[in-house]
Protein backbone atom coordinates (compact mmCIF):
# COMPACT_ATOMS: atom_id res chain seq x y z
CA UNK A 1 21.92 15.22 -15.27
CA UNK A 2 22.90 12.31 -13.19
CA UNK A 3 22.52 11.45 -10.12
CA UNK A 4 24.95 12.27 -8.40
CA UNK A 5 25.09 16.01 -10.06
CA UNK A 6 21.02 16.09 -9.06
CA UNK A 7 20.81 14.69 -5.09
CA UNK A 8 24.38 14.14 -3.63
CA UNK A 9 25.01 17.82 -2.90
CA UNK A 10 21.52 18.27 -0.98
CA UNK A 11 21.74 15.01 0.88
CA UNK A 12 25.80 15.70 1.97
CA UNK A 13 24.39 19.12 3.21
CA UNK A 14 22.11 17.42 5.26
CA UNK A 15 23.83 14.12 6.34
CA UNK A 16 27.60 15.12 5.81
CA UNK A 17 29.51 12.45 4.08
CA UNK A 18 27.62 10.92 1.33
CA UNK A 19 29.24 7.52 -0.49
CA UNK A 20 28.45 6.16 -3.87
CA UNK A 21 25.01 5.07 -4.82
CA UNK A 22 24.10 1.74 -5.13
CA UNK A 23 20.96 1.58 -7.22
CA UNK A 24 17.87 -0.80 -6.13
CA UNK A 25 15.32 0.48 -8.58
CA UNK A 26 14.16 3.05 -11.19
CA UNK A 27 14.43 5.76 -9.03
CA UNK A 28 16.13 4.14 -5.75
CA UNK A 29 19.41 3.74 -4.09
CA UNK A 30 21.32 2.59 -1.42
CA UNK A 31 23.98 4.36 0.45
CA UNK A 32 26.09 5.24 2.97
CA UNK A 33 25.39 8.98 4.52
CA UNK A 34 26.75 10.51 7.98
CA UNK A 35 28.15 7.41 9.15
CA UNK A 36 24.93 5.07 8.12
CA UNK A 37 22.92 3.06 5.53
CA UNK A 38 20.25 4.41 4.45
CA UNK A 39 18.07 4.29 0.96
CA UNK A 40 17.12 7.49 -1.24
CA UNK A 41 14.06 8.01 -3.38
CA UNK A 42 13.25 10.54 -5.89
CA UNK A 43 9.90 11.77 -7.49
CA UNK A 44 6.32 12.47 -7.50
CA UNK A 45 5.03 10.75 -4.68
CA UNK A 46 7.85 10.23 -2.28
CA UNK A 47 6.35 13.86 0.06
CA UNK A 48 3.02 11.48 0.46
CA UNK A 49 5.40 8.57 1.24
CA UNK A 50 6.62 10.30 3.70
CA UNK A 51 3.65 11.24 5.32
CA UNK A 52 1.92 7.91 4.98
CA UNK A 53 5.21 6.49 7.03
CA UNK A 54 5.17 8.83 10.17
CA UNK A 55 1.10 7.98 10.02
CA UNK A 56 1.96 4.35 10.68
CA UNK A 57 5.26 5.09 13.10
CA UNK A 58 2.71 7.08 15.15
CA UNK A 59 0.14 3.75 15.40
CA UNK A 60 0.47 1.97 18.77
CA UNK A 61 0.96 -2.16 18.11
CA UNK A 62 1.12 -1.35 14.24
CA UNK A 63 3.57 -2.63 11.95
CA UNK A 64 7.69 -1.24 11.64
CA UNK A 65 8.51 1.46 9.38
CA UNK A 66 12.04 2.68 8.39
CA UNK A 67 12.53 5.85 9.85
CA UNK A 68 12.14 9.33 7.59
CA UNK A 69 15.45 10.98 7.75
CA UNK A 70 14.47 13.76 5.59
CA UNK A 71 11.00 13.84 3.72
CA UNK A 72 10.77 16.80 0.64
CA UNK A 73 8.66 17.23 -1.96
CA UNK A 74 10.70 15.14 -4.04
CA UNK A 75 13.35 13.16 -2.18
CA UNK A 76 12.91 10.91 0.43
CA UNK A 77 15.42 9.47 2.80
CA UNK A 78 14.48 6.71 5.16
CA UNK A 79 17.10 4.33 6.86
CA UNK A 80 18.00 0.78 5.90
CA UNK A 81 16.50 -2.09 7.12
CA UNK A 82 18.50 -5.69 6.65
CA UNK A 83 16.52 -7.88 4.95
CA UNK A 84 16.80 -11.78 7.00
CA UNK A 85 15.13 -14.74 6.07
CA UNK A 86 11.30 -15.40 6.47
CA UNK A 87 10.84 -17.30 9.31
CA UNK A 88 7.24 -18.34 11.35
CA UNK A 89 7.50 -15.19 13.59
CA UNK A 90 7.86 -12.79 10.80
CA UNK A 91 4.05 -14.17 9.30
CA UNK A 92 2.46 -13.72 12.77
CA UNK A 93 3.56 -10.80 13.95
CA UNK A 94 2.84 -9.61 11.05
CA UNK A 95 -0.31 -10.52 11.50
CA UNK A 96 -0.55 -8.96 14.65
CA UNK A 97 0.91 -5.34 13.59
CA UNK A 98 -1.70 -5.46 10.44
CA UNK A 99 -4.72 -5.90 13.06
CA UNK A 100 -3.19 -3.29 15.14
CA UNK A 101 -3.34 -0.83 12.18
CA UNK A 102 -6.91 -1.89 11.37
CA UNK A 103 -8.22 -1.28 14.45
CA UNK A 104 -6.80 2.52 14.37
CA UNK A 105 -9.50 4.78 13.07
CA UNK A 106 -9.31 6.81 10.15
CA UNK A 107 -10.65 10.47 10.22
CA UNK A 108 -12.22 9.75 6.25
CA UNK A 109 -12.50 7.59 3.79
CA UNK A 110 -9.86 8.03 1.97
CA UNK A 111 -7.39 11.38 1.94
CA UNK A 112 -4.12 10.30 2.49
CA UNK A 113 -1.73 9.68 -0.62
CA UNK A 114 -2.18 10.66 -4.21
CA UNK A 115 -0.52 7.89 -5.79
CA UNK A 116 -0.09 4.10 -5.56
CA UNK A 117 3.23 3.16 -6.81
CA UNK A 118 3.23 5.24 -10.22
CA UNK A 119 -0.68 5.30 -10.50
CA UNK A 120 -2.16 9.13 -9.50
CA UNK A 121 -4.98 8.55 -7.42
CA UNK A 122 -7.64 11.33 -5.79
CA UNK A 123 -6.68 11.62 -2.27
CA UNK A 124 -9.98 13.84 -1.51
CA UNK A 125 -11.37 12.45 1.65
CA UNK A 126 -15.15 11.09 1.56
CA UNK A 127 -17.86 10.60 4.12
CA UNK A 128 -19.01 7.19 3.23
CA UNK A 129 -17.22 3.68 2.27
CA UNK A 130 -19.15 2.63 -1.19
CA UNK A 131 -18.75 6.54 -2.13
CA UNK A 132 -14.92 6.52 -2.25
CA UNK A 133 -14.57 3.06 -3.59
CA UNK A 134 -16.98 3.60 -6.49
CA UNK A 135 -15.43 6.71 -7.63
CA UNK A 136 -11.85 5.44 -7.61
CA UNK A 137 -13.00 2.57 -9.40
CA UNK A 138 -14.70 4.03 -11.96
CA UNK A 139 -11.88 6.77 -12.18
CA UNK A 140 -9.19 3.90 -12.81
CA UNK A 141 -11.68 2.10 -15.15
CA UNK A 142 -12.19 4.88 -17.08
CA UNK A 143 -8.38 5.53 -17.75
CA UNK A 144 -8.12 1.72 -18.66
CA UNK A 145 -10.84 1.82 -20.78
CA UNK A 146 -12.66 -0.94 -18.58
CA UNK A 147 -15.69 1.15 -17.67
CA UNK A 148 -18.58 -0.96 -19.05
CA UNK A 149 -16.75 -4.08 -16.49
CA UNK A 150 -16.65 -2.55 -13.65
CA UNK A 151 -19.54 -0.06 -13.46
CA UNK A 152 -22.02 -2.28 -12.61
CA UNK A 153 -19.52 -3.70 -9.64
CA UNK A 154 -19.18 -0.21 -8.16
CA UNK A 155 -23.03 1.12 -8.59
CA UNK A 156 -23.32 -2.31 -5.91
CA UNK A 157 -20.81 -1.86 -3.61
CA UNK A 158 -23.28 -1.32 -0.53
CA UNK A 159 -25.12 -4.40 -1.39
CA UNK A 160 -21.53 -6.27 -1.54
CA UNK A 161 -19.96 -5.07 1.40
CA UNK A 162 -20.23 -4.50 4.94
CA UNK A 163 -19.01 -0.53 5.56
CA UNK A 164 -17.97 0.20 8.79
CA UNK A 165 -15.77 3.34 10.06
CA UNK A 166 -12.82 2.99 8.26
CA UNK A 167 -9.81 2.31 9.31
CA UNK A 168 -6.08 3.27 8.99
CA UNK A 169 -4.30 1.41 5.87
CA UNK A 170 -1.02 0.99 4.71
CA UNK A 171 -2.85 0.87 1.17
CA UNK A 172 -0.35 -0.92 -1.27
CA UNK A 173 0.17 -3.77 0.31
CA UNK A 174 1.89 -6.51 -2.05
CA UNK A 175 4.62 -8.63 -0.57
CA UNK A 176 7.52 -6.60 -2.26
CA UNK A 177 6.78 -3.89 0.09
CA UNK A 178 7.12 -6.48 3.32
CA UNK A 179 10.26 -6.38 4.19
CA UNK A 180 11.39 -9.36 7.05
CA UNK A 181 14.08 -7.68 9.53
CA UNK A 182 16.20 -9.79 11.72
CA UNK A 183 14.86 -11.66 15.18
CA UNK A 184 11.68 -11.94 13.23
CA UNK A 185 10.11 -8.28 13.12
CA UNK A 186 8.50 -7.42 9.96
CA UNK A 187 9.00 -3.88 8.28
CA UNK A 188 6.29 -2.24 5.88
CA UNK A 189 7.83 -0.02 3.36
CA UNK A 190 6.04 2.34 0.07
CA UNK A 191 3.12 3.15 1.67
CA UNK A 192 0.09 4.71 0.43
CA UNK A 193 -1.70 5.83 3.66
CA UNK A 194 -5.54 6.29 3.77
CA UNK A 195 -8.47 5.68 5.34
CA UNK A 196 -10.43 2.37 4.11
CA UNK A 197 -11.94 -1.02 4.56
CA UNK A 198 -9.36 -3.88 6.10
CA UNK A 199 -10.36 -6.10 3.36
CA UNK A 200 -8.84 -3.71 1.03
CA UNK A 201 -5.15 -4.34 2.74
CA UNK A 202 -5.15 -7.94 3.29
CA UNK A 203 -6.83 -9.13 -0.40
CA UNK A 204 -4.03 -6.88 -2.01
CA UNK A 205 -1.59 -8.64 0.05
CA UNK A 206 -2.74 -12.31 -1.39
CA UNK A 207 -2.53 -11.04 -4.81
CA UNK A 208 1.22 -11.58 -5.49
CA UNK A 209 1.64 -14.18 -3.31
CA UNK A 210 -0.65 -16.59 -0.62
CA UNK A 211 -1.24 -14.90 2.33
CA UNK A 212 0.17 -17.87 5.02
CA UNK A 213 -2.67 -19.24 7.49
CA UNK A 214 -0.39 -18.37 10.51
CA UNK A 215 -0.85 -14.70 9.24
CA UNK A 216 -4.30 -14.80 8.87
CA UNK A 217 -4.72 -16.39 11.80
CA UNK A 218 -3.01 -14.14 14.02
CA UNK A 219 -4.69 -11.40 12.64
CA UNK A 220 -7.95 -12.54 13.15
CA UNK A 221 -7.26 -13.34 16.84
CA UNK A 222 -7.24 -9.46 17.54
CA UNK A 223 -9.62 -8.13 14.60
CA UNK A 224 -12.38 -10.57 13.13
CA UNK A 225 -13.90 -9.69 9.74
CA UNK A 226 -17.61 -9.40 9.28
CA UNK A 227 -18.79 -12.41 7.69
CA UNK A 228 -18.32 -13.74 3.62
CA UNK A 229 -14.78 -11.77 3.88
CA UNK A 230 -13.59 -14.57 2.14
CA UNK A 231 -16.25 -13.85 -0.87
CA UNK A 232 -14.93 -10.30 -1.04
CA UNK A 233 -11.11 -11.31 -1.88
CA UNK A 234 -11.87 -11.13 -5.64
CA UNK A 235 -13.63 -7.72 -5.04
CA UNK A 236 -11.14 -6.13 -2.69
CA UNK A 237 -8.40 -7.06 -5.51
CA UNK A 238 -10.50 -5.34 -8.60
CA UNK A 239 -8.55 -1.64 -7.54
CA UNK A 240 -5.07 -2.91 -7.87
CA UNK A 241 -5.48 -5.29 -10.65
CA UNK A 242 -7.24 -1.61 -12.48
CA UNK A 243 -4.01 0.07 -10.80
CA UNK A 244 -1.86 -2.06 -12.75
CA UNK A 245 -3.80 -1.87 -15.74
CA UNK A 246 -3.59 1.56 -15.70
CA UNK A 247 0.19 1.06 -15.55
CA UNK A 248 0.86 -1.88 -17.52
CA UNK A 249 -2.19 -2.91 -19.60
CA UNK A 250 -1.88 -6.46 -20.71
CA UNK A 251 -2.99 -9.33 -18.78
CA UNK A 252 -3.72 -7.35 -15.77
CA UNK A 253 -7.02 -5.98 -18.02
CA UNK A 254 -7.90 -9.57 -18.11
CA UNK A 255 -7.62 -9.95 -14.68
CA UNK A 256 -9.50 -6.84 -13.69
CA UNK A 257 -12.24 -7.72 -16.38
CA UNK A 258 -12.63 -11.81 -14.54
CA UNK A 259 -12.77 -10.16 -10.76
CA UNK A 260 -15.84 -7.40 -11.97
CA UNK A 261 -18.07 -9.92 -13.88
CA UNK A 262 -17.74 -12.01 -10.72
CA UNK A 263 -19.58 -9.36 -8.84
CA UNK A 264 -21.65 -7.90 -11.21
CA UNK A 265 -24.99 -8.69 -11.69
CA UNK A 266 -26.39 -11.75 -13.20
CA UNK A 267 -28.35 -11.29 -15.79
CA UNK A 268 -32.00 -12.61 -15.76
């Protein structure tokens, strides 16, 4: 069935007037519908989307979010931002929105979504920091066959990090899902909402790409890390680098297997 024969009649029910897709990914378009741009996604995950994007609307000072037109279980409709070019404003109010998030409380450690990008996660909420993080990371370990690496990472976690309350994240935060709108304002996009350590956010963020000074700067004007953040990069980046293992094997095993022996512990 294509695409047209599977969404177009729902979405022209609900919008009116629905053109011809244009497609932007496996399982993304872009189109016009009643009178406006706006991008369609299909599949497991895009309810939680949805959810995890009216979370971060709904935070005061945190970052833009395209606006959910019509959230179901498995279509999504959100409008269309226009992507400009990166400019100096973009990095620091970015910045800025990203502290604003961090500083929202969470109710739990995680809940929230059940998937990041393609990967099923468990979105059951937990009352402590190392908790959650161990048992996702030995849950994503385990289904990359990586268990012996990072087990001895997660039974440490409360030695290697400082857990606070956690906070509101966006949760896969890579710079494909940044989107830069025009007069400098910076859009978030794919979210996978839950409740977690800042770290988390900004050492996925410098692991496609550097995170730019200005950035970091500006976002540690309104929310300072507890100290040796920097020594927890590596860490913080061990769950997506097992995410992507989980989805794509390869290198990314390599990866994951460097960042846990750098935090496991030394042998006598």
């Amino acid at each position: 069935m294509g695409w047209s024969e599977s969404w177009q009649p729902r979405l022209a029910e609900v919008f009116g007037a629905v053109g011809p897709p244009q497609r932007l990914g496996r399982a993304v378009w872009r189109l016009r519908a009643g009178g406006r741009t706006v991008v369609v996604k299909t599949g497991a995950g895009v309810g939680d989307e949805a959810d995890g994007l009216r979370q971060l609307a709904a935070v005061a000072g945190g970052p833009a979010v395209p606006e959910v037109l019509l959230g179901q279980p498995d279509l999504l409709v959100t409008g269309w931002v226009e992507p400009a070019p990166r400019t100096t404003e973009h990095d620091e109010r970015l910045g800025r929105q990203l502290a604003g998030l961090h500083r929202t409380p969470a109710d739990s450690w995680g809940g929230g979504s059940s998937w990041i990008g393609a990967c099923r996660v468990d979105p059951a909420p937990r009352a402590d920091g190392a908790g959650f993080y161990r048992d996702r990371l030995l849950d994503l370990a385990g289904r990359c066959r990586l268990q012996a690496e990072v087990a001895p990472v997660a039974e440490r976690l409360e030695q290697l990090v400082p857990f606070a309350g956690p906070a509101c994240l966006h949760g896969d935060l890579w710079w494909g899902n940044v989107v830069r709108g025009a007069s400098g304002r910076p859009w978030l996009i794919d979210p996978s909402v839950h409740g977690g350590h800042p770290e988390e956010d900004l050492a996925m963020l410098g692991l496609f790409g550097p995170v730019p000074d200005r950035l970091l700067n500006a976002y540690l004007e309104l929310h300072p890390l507890a100290d040796g953040w920097r020594q927890r990069v590596a860490l913080w980046q061990l769950y997506p680098l097992l995410v992507h293992s989980v989805l794509f094997g390869g290198g990314y095993r390599a990866e994951a297997t460097a960042a846990a022996r750098r935090y496991a512990p030394r042998r006598r």
